[in-house]
N, C-alpha and C. Protein backbone atom coordinates (compact mmCIF):
# COMPACT_ATOMS: atom_id res chain seq x y z
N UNK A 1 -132.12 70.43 74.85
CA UNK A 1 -131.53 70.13 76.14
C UNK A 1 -132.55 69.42 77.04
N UNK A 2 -133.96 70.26 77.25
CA UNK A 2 -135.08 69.36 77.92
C UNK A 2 -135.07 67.64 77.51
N UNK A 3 -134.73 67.51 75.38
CA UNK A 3 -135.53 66.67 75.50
C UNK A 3 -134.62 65.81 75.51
N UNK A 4 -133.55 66.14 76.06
CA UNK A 4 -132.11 65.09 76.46
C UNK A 4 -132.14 64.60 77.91
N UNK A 5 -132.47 65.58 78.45
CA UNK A 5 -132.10 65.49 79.97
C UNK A 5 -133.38 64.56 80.39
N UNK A 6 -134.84 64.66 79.63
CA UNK A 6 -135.96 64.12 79.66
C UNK A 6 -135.34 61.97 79.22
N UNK A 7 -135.24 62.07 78.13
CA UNK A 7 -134.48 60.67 77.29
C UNK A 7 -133.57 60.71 78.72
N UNK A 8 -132.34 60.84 79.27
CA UNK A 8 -131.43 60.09 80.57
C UNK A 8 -132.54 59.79 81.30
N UNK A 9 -133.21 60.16 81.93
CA UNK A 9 -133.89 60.43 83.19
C UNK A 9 -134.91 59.01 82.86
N UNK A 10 -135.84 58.77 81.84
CA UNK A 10 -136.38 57.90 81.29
C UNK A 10 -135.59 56.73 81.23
N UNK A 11 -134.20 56.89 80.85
CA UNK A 11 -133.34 55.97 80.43
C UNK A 11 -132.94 55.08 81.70
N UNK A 12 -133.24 55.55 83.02
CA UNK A 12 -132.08 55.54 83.59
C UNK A 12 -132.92 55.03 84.96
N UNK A 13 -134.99 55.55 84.57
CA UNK A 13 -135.55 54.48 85.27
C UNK A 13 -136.33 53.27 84.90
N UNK A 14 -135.73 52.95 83.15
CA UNK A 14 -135.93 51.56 82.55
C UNK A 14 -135.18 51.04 83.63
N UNK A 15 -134.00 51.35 83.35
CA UNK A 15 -132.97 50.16 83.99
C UNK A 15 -133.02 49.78 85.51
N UNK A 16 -133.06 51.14 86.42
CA UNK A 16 -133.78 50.45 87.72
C UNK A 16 -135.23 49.66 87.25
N UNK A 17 -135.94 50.11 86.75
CA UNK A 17 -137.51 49.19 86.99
C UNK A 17 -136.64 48.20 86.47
N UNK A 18 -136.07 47.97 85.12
CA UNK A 18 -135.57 46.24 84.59
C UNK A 18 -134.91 45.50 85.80
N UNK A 19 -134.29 45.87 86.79
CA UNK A 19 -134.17 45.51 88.05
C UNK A 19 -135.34 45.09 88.54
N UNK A 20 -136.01 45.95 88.61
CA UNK A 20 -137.64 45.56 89.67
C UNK A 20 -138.56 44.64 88.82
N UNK A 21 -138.14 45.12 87.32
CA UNK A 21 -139.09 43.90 86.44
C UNK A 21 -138.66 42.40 87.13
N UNK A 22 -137.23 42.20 86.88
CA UNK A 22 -136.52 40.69 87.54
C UNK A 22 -137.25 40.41 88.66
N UNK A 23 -137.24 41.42 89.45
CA UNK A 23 -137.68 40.75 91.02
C UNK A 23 -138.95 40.79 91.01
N UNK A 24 -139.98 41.59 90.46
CA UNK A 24 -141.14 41.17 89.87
C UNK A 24 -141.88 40.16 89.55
N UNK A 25 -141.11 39.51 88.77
CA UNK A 25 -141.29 38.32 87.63
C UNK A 25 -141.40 37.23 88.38
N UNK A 26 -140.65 37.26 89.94
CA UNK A 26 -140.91 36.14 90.56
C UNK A 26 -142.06 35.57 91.10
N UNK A 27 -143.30 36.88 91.29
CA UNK A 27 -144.32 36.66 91.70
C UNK A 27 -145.09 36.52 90.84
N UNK A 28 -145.87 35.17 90.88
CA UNK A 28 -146.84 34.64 89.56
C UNK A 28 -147.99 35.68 89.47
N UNK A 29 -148.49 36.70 89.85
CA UNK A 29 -149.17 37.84 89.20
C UNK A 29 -148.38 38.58 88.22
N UNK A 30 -147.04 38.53 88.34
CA UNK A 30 -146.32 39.41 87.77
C UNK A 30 -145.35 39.06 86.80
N UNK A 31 -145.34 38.03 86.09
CA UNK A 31 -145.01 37.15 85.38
C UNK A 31 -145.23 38.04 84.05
N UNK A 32 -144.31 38.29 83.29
CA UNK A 32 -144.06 38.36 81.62
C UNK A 32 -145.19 37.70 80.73
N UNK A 33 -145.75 38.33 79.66
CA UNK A 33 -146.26 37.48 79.07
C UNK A 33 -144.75 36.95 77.96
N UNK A 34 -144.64 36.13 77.00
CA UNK A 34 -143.13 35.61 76.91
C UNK A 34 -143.98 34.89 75.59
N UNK A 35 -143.28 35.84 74.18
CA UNK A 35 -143.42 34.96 72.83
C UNK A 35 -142.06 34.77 72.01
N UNK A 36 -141.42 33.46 71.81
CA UNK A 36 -140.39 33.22 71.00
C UNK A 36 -140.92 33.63 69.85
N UNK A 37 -139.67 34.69 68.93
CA UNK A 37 -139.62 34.85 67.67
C UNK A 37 -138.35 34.12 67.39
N UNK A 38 -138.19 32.97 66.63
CA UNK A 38 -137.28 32.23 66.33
C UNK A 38 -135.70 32.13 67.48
N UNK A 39 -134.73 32.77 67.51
CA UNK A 39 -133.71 33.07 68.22
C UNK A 39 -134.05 34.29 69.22
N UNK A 40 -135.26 34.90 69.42
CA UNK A 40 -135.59 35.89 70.03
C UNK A 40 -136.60 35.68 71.19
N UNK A 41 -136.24 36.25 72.30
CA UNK A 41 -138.19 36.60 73.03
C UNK A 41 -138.42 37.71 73.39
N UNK A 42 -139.74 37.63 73.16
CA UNK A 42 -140.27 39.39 73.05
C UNK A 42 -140.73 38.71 74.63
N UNK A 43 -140.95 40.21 76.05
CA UNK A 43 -141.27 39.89 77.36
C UNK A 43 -142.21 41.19 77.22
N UNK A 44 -143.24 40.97 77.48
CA UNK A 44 -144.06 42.23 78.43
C UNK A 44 -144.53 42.12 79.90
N UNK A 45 -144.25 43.09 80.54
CA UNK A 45 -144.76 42.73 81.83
C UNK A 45 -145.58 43.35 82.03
N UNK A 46 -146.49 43.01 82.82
CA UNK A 46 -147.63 43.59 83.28
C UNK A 46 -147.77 44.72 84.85
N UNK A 47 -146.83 46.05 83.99
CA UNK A 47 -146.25 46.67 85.17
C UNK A 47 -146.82 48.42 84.63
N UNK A 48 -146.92 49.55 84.48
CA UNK A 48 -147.30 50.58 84.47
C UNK A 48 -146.30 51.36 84.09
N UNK A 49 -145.62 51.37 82.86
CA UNK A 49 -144.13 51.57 82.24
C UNK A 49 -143.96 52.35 81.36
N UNK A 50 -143.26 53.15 80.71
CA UNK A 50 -143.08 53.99 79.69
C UNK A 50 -142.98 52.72 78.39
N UNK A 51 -141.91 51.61 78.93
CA UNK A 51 -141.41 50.61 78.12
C UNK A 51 -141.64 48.97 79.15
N UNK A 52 -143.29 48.70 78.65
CA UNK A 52 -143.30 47.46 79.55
C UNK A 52 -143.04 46.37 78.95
N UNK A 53 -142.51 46.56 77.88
CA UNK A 53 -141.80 45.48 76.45
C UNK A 53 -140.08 45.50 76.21
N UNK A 54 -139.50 44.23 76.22
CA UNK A 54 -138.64 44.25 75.27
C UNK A 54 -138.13 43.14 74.56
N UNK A 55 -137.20 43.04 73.70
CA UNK A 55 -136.80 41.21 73.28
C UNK A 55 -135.70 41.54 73.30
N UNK A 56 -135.37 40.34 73.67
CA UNK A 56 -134.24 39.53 75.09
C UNK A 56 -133.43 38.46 74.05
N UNK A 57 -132.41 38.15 74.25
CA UNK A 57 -131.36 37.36 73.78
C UNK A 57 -130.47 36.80 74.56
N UNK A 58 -130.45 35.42 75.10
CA UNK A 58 -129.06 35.17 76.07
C UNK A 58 -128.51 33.71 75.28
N UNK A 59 -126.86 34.64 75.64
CA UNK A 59 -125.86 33.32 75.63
C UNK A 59 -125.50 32.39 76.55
N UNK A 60 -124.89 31.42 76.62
CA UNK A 60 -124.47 30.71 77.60
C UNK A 60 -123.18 29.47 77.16
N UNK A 61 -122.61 29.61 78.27
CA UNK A 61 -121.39 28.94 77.80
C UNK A 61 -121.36 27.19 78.21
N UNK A 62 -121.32 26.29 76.99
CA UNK A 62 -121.53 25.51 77.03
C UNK A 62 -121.62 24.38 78.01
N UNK A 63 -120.23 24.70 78.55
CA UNK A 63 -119.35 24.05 79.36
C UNK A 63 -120.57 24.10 80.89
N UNK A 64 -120.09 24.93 80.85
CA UNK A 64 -120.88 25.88 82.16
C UNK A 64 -121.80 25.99 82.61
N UNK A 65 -122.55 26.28 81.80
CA UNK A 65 -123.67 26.91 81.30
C UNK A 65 -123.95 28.44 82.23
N UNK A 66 -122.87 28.70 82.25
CA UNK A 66 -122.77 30.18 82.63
C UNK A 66 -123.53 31.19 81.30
N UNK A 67 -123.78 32.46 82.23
CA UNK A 67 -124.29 33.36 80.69
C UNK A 67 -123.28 34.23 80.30
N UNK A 68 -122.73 34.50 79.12
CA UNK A 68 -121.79 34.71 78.72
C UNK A 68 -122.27 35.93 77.66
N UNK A 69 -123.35 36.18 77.64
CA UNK A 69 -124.05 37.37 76.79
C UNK A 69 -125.31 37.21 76.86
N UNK A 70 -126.22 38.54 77.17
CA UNK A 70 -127.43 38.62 77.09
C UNK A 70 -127.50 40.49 76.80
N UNK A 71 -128.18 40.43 75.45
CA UNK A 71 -129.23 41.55 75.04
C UNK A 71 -130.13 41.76 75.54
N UNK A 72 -131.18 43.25 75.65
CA UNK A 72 -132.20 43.14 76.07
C UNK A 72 -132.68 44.54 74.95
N UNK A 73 -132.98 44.68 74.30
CA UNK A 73 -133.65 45.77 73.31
C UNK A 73 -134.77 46.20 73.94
N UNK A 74 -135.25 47.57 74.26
CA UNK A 74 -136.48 47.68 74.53
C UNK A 74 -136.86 49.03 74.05
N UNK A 75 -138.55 49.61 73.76
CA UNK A 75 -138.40 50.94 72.90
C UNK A 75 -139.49 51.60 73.74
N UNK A 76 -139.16 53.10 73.62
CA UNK A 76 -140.01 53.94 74.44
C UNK A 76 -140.78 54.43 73.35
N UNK A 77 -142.18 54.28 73.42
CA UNK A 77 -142.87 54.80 72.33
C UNK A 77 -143.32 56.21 72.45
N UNK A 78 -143.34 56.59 74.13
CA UNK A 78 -143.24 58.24 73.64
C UNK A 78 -142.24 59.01 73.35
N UNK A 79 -141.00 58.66 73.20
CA UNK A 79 -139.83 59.23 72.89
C UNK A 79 -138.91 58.65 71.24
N UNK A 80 -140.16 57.61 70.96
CA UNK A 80 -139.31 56.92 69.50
C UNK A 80 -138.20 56.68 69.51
N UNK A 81 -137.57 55.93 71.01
CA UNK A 81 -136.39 55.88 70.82
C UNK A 81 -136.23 54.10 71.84
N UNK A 82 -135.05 53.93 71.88
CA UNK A 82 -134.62 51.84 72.36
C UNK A 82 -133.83 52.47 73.09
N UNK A 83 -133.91 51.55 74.22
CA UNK A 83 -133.11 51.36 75.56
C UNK A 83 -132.12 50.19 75.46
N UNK A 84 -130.80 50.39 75.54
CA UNK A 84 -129.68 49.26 75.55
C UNK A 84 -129.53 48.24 77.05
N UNK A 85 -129.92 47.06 76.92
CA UNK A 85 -128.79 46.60 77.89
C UNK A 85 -128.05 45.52 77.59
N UNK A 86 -126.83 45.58 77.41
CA UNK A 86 -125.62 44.43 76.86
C UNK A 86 -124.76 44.25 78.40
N UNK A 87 -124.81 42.81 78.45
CA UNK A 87 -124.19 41.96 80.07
C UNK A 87 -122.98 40.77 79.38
N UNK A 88 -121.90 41.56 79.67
CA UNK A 88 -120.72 40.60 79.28
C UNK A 88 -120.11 40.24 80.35
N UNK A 89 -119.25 39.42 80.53
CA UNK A 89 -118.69 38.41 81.28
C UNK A 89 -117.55 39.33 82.04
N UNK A 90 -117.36 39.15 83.08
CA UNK A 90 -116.16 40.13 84.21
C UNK A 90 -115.01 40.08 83.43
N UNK A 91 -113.67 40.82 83.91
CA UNK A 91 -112.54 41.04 83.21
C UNK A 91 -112.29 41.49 81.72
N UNK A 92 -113.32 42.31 81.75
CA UNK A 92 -113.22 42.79 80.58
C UNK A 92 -112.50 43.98 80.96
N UNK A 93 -111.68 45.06 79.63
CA UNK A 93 -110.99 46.26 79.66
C UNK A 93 -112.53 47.21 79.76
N UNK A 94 -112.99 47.63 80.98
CA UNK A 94 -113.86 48.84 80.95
C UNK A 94 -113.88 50.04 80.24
N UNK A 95 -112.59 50.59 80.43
CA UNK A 95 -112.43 51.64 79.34
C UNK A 95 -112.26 51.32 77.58
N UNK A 96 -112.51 50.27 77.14
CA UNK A 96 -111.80 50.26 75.99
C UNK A 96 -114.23 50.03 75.53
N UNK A 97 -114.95 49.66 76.27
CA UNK A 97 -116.36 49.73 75.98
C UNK A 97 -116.57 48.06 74.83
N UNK A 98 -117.35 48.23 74.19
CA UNK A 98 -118.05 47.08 73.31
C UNK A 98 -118.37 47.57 72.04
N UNK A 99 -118.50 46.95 70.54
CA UNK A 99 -119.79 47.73 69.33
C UNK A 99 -119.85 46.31 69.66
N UNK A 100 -120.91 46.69 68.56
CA UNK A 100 -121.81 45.81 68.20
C UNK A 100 -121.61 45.59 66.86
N UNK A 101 -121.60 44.73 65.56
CA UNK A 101 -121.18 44.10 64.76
C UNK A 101 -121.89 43.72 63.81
N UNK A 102 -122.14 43.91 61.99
CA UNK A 102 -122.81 42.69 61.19
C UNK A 102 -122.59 42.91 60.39
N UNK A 103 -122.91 42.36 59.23
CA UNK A 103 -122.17 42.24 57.93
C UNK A 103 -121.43 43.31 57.61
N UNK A 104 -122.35 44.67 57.79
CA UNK A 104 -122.47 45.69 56.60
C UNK A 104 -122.43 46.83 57.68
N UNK A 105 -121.91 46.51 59.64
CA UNK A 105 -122.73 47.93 60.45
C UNK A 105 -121.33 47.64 61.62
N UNK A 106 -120.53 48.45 61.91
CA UNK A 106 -119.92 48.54 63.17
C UNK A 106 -120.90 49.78 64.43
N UNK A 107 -121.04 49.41 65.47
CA UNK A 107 -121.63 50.79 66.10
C UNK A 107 -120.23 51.43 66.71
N UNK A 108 -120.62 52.55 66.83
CA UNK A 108 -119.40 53.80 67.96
C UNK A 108 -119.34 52.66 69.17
N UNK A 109 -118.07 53.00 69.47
CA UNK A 109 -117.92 52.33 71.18
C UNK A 109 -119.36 52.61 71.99
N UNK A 110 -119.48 51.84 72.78
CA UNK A 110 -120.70 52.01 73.72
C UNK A 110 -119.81 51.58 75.14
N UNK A 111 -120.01 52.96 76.04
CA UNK A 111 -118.94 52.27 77.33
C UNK A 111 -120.12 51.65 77.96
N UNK A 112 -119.41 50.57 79.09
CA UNK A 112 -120.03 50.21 80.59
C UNK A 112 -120.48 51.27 81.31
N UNK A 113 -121.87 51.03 81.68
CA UNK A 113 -122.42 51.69 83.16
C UNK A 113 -122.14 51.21 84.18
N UNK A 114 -121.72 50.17 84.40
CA UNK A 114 -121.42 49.18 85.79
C UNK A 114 -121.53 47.62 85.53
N UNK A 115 -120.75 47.21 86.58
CA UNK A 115 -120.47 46.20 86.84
C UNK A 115 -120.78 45.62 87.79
N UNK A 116 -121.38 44.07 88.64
CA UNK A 116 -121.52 43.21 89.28
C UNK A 116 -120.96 41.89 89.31
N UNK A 117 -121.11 40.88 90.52
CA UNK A 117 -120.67 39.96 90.64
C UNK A 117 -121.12 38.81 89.42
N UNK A 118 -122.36 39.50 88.67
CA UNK A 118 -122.27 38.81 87.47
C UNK A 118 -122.24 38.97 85.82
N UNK A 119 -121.35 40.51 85.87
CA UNK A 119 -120.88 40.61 84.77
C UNK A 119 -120.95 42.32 85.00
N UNK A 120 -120.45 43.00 83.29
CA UNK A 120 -120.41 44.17 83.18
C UNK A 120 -121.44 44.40 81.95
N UNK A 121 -122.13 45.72 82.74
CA UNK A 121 -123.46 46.06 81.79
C UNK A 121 -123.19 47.34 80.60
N UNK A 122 -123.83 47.57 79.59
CA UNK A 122 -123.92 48.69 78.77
C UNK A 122 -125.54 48.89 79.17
N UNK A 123 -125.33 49.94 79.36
CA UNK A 123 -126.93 50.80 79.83
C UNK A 123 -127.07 51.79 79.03
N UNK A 124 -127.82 52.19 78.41
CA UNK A 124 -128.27 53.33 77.79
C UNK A 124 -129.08 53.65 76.39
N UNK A 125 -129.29 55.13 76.27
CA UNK A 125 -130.30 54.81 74.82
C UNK A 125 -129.49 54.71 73.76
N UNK A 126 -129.72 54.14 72.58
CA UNK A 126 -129.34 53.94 71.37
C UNK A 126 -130.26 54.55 70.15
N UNK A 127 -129.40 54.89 69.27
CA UNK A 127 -130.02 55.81 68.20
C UNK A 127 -130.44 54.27 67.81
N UNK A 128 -132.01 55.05 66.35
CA UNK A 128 -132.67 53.88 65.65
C UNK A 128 -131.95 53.47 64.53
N UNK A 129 -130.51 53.65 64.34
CA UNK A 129 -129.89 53.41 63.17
C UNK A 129 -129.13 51.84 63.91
N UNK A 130 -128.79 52.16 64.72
CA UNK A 130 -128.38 50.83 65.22
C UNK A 130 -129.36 49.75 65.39
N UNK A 131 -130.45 49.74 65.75
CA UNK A 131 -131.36 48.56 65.68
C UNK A 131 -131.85 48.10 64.33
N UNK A 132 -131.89 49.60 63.71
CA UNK A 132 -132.08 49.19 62.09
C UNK A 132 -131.41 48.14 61.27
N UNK A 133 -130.23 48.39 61.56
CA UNK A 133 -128.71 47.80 61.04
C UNK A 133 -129.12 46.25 61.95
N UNK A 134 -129.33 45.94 62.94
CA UNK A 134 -129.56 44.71 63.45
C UNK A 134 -130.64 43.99 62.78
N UNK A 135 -131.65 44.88 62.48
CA UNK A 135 -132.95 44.36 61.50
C UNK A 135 -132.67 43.54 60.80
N UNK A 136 -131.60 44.58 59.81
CA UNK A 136 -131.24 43.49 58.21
C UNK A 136 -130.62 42.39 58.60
N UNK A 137 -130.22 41.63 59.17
CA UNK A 137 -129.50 40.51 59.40
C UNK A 137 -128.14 40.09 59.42
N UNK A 138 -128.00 38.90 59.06
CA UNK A 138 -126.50 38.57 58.75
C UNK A 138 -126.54 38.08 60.22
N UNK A 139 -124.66 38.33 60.34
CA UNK A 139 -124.48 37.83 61.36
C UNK A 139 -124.29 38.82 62.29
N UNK A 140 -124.35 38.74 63.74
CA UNK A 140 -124.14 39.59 64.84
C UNK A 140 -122.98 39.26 65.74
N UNK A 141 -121.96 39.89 65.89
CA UNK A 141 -121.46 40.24 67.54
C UNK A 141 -121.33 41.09 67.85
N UNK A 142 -120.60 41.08 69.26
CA UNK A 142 -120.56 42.17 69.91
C UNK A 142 -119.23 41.76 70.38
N UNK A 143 -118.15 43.10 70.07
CA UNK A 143 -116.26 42.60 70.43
C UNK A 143 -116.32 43.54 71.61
N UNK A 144 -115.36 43.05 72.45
CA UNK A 144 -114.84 43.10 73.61
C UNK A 144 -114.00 42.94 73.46
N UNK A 145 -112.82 43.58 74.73
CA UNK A 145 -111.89 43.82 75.10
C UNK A 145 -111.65 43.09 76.09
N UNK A 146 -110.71 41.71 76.32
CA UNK A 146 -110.15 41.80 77.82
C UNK A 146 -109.34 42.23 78.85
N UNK A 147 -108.89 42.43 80.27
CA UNK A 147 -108.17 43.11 80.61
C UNK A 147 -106.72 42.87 80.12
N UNK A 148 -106.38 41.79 79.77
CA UNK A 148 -105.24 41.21 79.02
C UNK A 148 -105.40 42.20 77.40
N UNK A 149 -106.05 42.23 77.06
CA UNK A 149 -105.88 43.46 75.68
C UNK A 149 -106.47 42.13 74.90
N UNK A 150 -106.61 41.16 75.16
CA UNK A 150 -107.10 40.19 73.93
C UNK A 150 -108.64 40.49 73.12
N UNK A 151 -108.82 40.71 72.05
CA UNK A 151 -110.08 41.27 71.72
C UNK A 151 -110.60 39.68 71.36
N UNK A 152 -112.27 39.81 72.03
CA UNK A 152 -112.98 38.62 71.58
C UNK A 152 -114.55 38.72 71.45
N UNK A 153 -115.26 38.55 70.24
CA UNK A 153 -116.20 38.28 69.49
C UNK A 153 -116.97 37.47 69.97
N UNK A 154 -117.90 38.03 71.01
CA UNK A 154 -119.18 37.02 71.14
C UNK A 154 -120.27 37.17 69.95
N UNK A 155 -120.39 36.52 69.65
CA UNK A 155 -121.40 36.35 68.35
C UNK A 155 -122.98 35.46 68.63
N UNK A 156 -124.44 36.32 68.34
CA UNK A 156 -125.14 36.40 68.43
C UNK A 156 -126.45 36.20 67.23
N UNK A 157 -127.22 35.62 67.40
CA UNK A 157 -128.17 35.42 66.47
C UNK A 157 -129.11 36.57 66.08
N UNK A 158 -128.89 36.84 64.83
CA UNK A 158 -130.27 37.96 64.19
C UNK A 158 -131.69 37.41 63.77
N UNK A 159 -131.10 36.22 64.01
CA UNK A 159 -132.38 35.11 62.98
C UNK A 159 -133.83 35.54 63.99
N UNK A 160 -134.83 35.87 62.99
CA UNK A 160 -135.91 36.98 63.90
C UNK A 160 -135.92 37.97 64.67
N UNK A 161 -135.22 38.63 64.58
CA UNK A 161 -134.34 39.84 64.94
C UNK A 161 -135.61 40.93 64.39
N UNK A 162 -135.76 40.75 62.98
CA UNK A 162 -136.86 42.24 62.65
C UNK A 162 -138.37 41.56 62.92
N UNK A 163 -138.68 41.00 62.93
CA UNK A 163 -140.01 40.24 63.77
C UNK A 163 -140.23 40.65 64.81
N UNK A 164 -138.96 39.87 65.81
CA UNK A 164 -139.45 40.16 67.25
C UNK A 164 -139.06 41.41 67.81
N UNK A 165 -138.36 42.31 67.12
CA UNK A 165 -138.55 44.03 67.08
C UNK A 165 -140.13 44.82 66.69
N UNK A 166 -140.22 44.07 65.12
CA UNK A 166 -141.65 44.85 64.94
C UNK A 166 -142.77 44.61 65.92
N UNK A 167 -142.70 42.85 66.78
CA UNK A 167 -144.05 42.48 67.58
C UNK A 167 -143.78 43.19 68.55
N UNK A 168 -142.51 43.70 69.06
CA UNK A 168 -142.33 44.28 70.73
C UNK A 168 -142.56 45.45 70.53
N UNK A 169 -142.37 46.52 69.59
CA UNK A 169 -142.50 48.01 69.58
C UNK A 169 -144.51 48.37 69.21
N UNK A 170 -145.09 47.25 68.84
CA UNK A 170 -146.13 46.58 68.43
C UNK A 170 -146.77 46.92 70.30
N UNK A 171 -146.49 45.91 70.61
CA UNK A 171 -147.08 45.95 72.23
C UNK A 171 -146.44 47.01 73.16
N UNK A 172 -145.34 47.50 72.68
CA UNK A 172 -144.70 48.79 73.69
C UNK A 172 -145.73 49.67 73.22
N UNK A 173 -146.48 49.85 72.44
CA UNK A 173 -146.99 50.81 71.78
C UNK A 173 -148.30 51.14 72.68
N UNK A 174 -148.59 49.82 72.78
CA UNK A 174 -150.45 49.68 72.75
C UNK A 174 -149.79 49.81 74.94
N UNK A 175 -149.28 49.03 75.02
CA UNK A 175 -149.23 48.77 76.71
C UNK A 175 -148.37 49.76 77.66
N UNK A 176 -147.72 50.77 76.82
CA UNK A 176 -146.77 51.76 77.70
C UNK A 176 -147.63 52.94 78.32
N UNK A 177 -147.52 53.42 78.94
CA UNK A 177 -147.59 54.35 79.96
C UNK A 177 -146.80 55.78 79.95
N UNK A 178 -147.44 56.58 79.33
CA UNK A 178 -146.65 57.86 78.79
C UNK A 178 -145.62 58.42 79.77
N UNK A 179 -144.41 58.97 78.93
CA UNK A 179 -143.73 59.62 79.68
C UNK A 179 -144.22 60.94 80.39
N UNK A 180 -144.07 61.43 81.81
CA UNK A 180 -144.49 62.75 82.20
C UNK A 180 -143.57 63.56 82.19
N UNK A 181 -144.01 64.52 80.98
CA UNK A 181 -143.26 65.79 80.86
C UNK A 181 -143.36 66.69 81.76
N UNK A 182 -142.33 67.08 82.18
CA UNK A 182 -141.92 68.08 83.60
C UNK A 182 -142.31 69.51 82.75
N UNK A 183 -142.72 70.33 83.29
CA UNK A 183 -142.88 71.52 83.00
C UNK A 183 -141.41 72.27 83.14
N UNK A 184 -141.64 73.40 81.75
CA UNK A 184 -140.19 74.17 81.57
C UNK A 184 -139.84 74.95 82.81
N UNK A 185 -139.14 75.35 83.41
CA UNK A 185 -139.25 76.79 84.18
C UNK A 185 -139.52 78.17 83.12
N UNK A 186 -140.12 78.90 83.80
CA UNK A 186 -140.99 79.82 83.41
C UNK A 186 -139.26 81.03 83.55
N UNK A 187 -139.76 81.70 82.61
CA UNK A 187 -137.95 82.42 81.87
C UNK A 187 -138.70 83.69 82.53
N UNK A 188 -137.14 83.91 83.29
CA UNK A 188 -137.65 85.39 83.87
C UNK A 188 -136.93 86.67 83.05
């Protein structure tokens, strides 16, 4: 139960700091270091983090050039465990959630944590069987639901997918900042 409630709590101030990483990033001290692995980039920031690493994936729609999908994988090395964030496009069915997709791997529904004026997010941790399954390759999407019920397949590149996993959990390793374990209460 600790080491659940410990994993949310961790989980839950990736995603605010990945907020503060963005607004961060704007100031040239605080700038990402940033290595393409083929279809991938691994980001570290230079911030004081449990998880100051992750690799990043964005879509964009041609036309537009709106973003129409962006991954962000990132791993806590004192907890051996990846932080989700998947950003799909508004009007989607919220309750009906997202998997994720590849040759040989469907994941469990993963619902939305929230939504903004520029899309709807999946926040949260993910078991290592799912990134595993992304490792091996093939092809990737991720299906959605629209509010119309139409199901649609954004599809995503694996190509360096287990590379720029092994280099980022590589530098999450060496550059993270341990989690602080709260002390139990003392059992009366």
């Amino acid at each position: 139960m600790m080491k659940s409630a410990l994993m949310g709590a961790t989980i839950s101030a990736l995603f605010v700091s990945g907020a503060a990483l963005a607004q961060q990033a704007t100031d040239a001290a605080a700038r990402p270091e940033v290595k393409k692995v083929e279809d991938w980039i691994v980001r570290c920031f230079p911030i004081q983090s449990p998880s100051p690493c992750d690799m990043f994936q964005e879509q964009d729609a041609q036309q537009t050039r709106q973003r129409v999908l962006s991954i962000s994988i990132a791993f806590v090395p004192s907890l051996d465990r990846h932080a989700l964030q998947v950003s799909v496009p508004l009007d989607i069915s919220i309750p009906k959630g997202l998997t994720f997709q590849t040759d040989g791997y469907t994941s469990p529904v993963l619902k939305y944590r929230r939504c903004d004026r520029n899309g709807c997010y999946v926040e949260q941790a993910v078991d290592n069987g799912l990134v595993e399954s992304l490792a091996k390759g093939g092809a990737g999407k991720i299906n959605i639901v629209a509010d119309n019920g139409k199901t649609y397949a954004l599809t995503f590149s694996l190509k360096g997918f287990a590379a720029a996993h092994d280099d980022m959990v590589a530098q999450a390793r060496a550059k993270a900042k341990s989690v602080e374990k709260t002390a139990e209460p003392a059992k009366q």
